[in-house]
Structure formats: structure tokens, C-alpha cells
C-alpha atoms as a PDB file:
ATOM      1  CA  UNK A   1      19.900 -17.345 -28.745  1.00  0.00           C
ATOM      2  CA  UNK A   2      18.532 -14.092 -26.825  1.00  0.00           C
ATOM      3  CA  UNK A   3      17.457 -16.277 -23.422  1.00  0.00           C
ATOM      4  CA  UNK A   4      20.407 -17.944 -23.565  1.00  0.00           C
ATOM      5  CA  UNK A   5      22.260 -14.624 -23.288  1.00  0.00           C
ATOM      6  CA  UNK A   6      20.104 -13.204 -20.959  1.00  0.00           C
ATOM      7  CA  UNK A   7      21.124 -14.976 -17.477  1.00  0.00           C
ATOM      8  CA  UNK A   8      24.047 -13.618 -17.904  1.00  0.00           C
ATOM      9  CA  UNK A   9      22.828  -9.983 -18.749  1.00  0.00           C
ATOM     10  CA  UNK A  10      22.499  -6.847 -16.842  1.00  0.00           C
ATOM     11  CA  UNK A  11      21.519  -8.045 -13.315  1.00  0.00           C
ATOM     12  CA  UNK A  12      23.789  -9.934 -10.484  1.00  0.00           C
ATOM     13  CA  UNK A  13      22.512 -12.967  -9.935  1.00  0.00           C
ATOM     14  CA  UNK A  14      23.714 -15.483  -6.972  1.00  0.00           C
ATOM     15  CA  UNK A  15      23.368 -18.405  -9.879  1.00  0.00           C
ATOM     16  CA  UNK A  16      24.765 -18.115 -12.948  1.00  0.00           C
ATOM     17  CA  UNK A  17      24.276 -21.614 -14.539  1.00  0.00           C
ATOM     18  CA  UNK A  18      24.041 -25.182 -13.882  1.00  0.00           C
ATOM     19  CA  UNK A  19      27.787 -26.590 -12.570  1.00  0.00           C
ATOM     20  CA  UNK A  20      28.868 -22.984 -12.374  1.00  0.00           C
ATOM     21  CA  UNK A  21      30.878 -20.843  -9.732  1.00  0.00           C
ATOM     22  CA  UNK A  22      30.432 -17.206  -8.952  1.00  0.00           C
ATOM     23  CA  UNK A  23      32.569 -14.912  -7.525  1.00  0.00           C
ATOM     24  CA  UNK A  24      31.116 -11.398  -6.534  1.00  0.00           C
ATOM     25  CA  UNK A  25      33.151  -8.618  -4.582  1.00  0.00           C
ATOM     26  CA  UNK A  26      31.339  -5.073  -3.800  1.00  0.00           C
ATOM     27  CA  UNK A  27      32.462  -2.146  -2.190  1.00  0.00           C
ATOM     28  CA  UNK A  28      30.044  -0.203  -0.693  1.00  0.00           C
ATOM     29  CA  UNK A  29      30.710   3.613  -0.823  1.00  0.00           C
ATOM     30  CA  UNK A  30      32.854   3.055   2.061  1.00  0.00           C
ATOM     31  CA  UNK A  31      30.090   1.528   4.531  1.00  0.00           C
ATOM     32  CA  UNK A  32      30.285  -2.157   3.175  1.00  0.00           C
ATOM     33  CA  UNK A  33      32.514  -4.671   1.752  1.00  0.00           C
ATOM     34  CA  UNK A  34      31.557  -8.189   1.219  1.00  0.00           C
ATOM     35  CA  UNK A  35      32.674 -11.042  -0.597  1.00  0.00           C
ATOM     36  CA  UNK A  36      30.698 -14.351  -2.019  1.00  0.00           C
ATOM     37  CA  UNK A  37      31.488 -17.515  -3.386  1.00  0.00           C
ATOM     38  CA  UNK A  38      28.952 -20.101  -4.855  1.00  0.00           C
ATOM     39  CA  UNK A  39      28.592 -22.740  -6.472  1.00  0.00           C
ATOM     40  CA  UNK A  40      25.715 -24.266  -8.616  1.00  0.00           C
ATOM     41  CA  UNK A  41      25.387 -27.954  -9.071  1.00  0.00           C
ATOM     42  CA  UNK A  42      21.727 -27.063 -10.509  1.00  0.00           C
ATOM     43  CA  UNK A  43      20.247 -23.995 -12.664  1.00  0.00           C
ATOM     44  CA  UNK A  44      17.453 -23.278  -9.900  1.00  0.00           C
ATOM     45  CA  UNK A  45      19.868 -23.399  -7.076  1.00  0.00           C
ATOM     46  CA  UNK A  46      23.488 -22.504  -5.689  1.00  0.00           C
ATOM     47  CA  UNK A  47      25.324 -22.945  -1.826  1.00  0.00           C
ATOM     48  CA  UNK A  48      28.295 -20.965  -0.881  1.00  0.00           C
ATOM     49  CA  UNK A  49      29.854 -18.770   1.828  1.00  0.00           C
ATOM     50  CA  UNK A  50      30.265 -15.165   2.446  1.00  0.00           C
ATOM     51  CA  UNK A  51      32.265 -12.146   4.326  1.00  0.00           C
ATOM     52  CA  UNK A  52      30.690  -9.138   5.051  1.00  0.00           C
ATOM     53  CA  UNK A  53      31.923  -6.021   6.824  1.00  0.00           C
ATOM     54  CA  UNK A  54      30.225  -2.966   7.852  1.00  0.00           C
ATOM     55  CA  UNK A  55      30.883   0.243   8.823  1.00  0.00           C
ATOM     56  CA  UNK A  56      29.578   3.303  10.495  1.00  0.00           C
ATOM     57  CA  UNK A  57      30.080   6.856   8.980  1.00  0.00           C
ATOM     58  CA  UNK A  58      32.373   7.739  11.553  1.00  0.00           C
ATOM     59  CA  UNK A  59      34.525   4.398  11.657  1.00  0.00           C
ATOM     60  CA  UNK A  60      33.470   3.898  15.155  1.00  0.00           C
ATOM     61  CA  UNK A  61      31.784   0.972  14.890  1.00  0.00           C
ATOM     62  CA  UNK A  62      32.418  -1.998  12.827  1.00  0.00           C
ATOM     63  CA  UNK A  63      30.351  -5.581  11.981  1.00  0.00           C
ATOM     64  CA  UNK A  64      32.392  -8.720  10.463  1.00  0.00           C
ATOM     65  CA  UNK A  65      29.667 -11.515   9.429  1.00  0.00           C
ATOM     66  CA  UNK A  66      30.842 -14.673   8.033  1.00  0.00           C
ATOM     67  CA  UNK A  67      28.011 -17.046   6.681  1.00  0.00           C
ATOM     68  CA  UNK A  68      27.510 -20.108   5.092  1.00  0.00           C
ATOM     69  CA  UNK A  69      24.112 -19.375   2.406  1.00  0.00           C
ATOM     70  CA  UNK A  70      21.866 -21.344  -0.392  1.00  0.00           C
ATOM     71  CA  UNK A  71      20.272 -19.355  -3.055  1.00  0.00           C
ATOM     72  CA  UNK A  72      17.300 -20.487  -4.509  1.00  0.00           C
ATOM     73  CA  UNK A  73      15.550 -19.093  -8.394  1.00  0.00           C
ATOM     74  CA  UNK A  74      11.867 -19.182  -6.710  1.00  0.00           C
ATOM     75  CA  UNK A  75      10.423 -18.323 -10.630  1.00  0.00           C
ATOM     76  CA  UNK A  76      11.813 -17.628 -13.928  1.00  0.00           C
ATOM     77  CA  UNK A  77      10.026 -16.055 -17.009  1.00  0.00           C
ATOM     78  CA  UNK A  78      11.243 -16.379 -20.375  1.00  0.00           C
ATOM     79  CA  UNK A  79       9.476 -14.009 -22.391  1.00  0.00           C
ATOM     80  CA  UNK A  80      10.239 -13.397 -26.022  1.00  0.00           C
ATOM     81  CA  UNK A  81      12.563 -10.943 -25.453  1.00  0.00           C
ATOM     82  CA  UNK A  82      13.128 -10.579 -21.869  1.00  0.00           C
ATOM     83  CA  UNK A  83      13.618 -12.496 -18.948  1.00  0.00           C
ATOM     84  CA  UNK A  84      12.377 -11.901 -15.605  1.00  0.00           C
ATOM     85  CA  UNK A  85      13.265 -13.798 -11.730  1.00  0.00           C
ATOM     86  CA  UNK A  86      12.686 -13.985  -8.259  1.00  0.00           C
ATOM     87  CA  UNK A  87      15.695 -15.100  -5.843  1.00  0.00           C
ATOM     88  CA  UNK A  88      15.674 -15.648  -2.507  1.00  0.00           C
ATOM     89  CA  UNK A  89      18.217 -16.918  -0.092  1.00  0.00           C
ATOM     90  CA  UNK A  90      19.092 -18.094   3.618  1.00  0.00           C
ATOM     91  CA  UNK A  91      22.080 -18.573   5.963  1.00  0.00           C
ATOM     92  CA  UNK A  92      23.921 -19.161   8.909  1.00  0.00           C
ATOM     93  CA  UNK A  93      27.643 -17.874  10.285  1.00  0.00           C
ATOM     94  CA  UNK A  94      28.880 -16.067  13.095  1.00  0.00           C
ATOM     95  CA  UNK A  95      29.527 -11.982  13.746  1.00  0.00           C
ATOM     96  CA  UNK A  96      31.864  -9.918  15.889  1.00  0.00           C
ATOM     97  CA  UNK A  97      30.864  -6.477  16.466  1.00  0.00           C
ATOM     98  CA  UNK A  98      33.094  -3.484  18.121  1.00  0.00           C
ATOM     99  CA  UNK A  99      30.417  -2.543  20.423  1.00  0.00           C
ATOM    100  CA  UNK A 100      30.635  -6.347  22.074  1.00  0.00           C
ATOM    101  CA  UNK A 101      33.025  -8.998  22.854  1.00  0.00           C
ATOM    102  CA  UNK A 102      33.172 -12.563  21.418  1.00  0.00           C
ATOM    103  CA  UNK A 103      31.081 -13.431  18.653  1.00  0.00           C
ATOM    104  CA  UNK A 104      27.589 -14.233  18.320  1.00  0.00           C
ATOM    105  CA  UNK A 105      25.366 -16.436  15.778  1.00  0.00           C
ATOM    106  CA  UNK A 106      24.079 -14.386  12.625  1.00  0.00           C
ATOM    107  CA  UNK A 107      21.140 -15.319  10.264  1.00  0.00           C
ATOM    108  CA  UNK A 108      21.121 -13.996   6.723  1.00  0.00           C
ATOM    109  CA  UNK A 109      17.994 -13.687   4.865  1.00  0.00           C
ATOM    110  CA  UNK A 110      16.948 -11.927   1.523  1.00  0.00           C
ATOM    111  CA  UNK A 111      15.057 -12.176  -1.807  1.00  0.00           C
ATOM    112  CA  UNK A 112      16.341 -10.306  -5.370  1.00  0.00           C
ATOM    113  CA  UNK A 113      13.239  -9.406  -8.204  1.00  0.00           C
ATOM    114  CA  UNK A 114      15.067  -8.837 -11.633  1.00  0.00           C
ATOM    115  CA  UNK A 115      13.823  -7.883 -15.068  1.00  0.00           C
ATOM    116  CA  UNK A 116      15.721  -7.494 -18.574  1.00  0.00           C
ATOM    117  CA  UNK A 117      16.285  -7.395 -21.434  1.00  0.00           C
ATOM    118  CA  UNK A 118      19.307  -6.160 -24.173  1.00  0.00           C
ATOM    119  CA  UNK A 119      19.049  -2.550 -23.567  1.00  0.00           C
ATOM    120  CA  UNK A 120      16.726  -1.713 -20.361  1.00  0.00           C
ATOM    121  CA  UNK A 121      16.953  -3.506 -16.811  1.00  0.00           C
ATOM    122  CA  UNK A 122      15.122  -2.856 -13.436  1.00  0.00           C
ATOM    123  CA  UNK A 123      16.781  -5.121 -10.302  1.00  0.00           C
ATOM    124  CA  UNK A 124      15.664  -5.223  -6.498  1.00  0.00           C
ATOM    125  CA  UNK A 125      17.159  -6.802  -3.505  1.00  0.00           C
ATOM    126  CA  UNK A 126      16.655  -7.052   0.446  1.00  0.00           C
ATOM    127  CA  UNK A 127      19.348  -8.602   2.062  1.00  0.00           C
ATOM    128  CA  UNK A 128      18.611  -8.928   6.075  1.00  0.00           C
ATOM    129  CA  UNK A 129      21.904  -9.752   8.613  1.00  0.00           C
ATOM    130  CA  UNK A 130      20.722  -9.711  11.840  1.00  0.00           C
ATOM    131  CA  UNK A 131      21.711 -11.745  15.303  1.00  0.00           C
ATOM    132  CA  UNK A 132      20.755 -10.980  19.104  1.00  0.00           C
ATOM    133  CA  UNK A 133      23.142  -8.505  18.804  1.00  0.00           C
ATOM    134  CA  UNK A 134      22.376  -5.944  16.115  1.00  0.00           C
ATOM    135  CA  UNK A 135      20.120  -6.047  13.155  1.00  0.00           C
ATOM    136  CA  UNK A 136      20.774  -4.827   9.645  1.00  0.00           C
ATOM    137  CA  UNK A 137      19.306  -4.500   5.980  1.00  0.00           C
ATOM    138  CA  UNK A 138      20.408  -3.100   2.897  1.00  0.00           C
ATOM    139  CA  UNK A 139      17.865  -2.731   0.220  1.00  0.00           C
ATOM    140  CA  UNK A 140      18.675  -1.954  -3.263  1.00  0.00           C
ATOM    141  CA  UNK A 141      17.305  -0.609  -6.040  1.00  0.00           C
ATOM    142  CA  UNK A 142      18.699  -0.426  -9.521  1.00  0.00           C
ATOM    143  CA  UNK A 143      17.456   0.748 -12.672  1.00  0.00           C
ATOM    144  CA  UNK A 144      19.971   0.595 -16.153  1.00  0.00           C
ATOM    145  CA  UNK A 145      19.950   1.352 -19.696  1.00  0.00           C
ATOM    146  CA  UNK A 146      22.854   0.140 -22.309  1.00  0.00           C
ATOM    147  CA  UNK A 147      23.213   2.321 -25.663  1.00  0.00           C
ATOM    148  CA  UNK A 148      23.323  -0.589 -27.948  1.00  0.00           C
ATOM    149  CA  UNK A 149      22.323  -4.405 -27.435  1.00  0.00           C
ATOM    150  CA  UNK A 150      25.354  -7.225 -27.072  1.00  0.00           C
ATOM    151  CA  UNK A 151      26.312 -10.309 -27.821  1.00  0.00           C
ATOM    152  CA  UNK A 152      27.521 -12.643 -25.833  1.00  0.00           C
ATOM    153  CA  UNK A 153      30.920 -12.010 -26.908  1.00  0.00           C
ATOM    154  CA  UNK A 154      30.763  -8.630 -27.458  1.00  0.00           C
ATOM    155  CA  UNK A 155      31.513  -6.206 -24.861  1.00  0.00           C
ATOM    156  CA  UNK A 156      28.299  -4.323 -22.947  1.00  0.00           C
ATOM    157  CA  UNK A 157      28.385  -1.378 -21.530  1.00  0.00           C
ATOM    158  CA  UNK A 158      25.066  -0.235 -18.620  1.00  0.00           C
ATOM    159  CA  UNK A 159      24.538   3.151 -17.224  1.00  0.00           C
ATOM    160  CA  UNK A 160      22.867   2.500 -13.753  1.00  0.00           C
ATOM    161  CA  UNK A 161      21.193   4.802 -11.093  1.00  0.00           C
ATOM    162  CA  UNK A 162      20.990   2.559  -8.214  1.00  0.00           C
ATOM    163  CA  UNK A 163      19.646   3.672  -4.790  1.00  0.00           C
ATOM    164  CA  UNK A 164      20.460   1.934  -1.436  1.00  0.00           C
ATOM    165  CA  UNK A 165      18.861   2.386   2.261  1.00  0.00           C
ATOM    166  CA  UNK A 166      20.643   1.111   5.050  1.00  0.00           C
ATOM    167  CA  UNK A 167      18.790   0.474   8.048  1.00  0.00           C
ATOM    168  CA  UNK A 168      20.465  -0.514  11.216  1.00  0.00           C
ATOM    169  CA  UNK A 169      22.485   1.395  13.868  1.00  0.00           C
ATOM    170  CA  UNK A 170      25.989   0.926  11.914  1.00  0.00           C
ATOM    171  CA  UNK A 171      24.298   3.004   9.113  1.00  0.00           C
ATOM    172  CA  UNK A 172      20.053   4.579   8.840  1.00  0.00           C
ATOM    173  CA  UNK A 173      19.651   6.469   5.607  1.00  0.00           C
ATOM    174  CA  UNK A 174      19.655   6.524   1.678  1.00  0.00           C
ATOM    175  CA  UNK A 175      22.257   6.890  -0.803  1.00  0.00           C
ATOM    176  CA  UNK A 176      22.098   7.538  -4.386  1.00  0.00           C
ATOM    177  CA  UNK A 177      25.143   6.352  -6.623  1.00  0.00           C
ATOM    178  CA  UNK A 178      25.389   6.608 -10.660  1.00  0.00           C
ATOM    179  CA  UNK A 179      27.476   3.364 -12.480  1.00  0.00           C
ATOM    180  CA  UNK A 180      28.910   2.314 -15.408  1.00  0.00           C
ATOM    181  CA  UNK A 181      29.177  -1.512 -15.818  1.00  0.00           C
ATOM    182  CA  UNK A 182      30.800  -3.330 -18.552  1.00  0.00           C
ATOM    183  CA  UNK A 183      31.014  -7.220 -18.789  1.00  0.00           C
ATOM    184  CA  UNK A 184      31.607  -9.585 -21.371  1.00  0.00           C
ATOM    185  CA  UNK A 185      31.444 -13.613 -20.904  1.00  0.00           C
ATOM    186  CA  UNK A 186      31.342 -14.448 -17.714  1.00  0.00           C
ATOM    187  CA  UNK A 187      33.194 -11.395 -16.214  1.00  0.00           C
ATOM    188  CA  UNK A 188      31.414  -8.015 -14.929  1.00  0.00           C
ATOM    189  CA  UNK A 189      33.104  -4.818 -13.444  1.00  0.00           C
ATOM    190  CA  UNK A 190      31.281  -1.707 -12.123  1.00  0.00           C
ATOM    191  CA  UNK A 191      32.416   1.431 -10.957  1.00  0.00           C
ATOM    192  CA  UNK A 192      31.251   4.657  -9.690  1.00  0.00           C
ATOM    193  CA  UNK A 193      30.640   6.912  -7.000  1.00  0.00           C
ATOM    194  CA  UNK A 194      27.322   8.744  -4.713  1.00  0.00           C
ATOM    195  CA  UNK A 195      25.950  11.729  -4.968  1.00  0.00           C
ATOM    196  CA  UNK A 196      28.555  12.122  -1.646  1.00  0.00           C
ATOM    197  CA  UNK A 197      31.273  11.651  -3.977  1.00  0.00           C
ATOM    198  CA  UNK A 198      32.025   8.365  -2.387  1.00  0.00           C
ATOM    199  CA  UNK A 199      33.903   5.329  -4.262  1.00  0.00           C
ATOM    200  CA  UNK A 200      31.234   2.385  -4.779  1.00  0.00           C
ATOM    201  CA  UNK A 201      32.989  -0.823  -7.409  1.00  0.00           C
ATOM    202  CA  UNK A 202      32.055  -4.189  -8.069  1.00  0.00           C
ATOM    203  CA  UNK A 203      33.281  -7.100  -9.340  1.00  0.00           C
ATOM    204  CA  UNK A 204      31.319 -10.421 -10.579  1.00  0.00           C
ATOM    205  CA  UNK A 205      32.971 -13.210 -11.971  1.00  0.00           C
ATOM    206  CA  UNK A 206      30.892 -16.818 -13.659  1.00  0.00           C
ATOM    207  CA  UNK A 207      33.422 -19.572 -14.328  1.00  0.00           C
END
């Protein structure tokens, strides 16, 4: 019963389960907002779309990215009482920038490493937008810890420190945020702030 709970554990994952849609909002301490949508005919791979906007400290300068992506589960281990994977993912769409006219084709590229199980979780992900234009990556790092184990149907709560480094010319530097995540089912909601004291939510949804 415990691997069967785990895909659905402590880590965002751009596939959920075979013949299954996610739908994943973030905002980004006020730098980035995106939006995804996929779908899953198989367990080891999804396709979907996404929206991404980002932008500069001083609201200057903005990026809108809309892509069409597939998401493929490179490896899966199913230990006795964890699970760990490796995602990676690639794309296509178009971006409009403030700092030029029209728009211009974008390529999205990125892998995720996850490991978890009940009560401890450790999750890292490079995600690369970049065109002739402007280049960008975010690359996360989260490590969380929940106070008691869950069910499937039980509600479970994570504490997560989770540091981010932007690199591009919209944003160049490192955050640090603290979360709280609960999610039960298929449904996941995370909220918190930075050390900056700026908003950073999420929302994650497996139907």
C-alpha cells in the first residue's frame, strides 16, 4: 500500500498516474507565475501546455512564455519504504518580452530528482526558458519534513525550506522561502513567504 501512496506524496511531479490530468499553479514571490496542464495517457510519460510570466524586481521588465511540453519519468525506484525519480522534460511555444517587439520562438528544457518517503523528502529541479532573445533558469531546491505519516485519505501536512536561484537578466540571485503544504487525494496547496517577506503559494491538482 505505501508505493502506491507514494507518487502522490510530498514532491510535485509533472505525472501523476496513468490516464491522469494535472493541474499546477505557482506564484513565485512576486517574480513568477506560471500555469501547467498535462495529461498522462501512460505512467512514464505526460504532454501538456504551459504559461509562464516573469518579472523583474522593479516591474520594469516583463517575459510571457507560452509552450507546448512532454514530460518524461527517465527512472523510478521503489524501495521498501521510499520512492525515488528522475524527470525530465522538453518544449516549444512562443515569448514576448518588454524589452522587444513581436514575439520570438522559446525552448523549454529541464530535469526534476525527487526522493521520499512518509515523513522526510528532498526534491530538485532545473527548469531552462530561453530563446534568441533572453535566457532564463530557475533552479530549485527543496527539502521537507511532515510530523506524522498519512494515509492516502488522511490529510498531510510538510514543513519545507526550499531555496530558488534565478539566473537571467529579469532576475540573478537566491531566495530562501519557508512552506507549509497540506494535500490530501489528489489535491495539494502550499503557502508561504521569503526570508524578504514576500508571498510565494501553490496549487497542484491530480484528477
Amino acid at each position: 500500500m505505501l508505493l502506491g501512496l507514494l507518487p502522490l506524496a510530498a514532491a510535485a511531479k509533472p505525472i501523476a498516474f496513468a490516464r491522469g490530468t494535472t493541474v499546477m499553479l505557482e506564484r513565485g514571490a512576486g517574480t513568477m507565475n506560471e500555469a501547467q496542464l498535462f495529461y498522462a495517457p501512460r505512467y512514464w510519460y505526460s504532454i501538456g501546455a504551459g504559461w509562464l510570466e516573469l518579472t523583474s524586481e522593479d516591474a520594469r521588465k516583463q517575459r510571457h512564455v507560452t509552450y507546448l511540453r512532454g514530460n518524461l519519468l527517465a527512472k523510478r525506484w521503489n524501495l521498501p519504504s521510499a520512492q525515488a525519480n528522475v524527470f525530465a522534460w522538453g518544449g516549444l511555444g512562443r515569448a514576448t518580452g518588454s524589452d522587444f517587439e513581436g514575439s520570438t520562438l522559446a525552448r523549454n528544457a529541464g530535469v526534476q530528482f525527487d526522493y521520499e518517503t512518509r515523513r522526510v523528502y528532498s526534491a530538485f529541479r532545473s527548469d531552462l526558458q530561453e530563446s534568441d532573445r533572453f535566457s532564463h533558469r530557475i533552479d530549485t531546491l527543496q527539502l521537507g519534513w511532515a510530523p506524522y505519516a498519512h494515509d492516502y485519505d488522511t490529510l498531510a501536512t510538510w514543513f519545507v525550506v526550499q531555496g530558488r536561484r534565478y539566473t537571467g537578466d529579469i532576475m540573478d540571485g537566491t531566495e530562501t522561502a519557508f512552506l507549509v503544504r497540506f494535500f490530501k487525494r489528489g489535491t495539494w496547496v502550499e503557502v508561504g513567504a521569503t526570508t524578504d517577506g514576500k508571498l510565494q503559494a501553490m496549487a497542484m491538482f491530480n484528477f
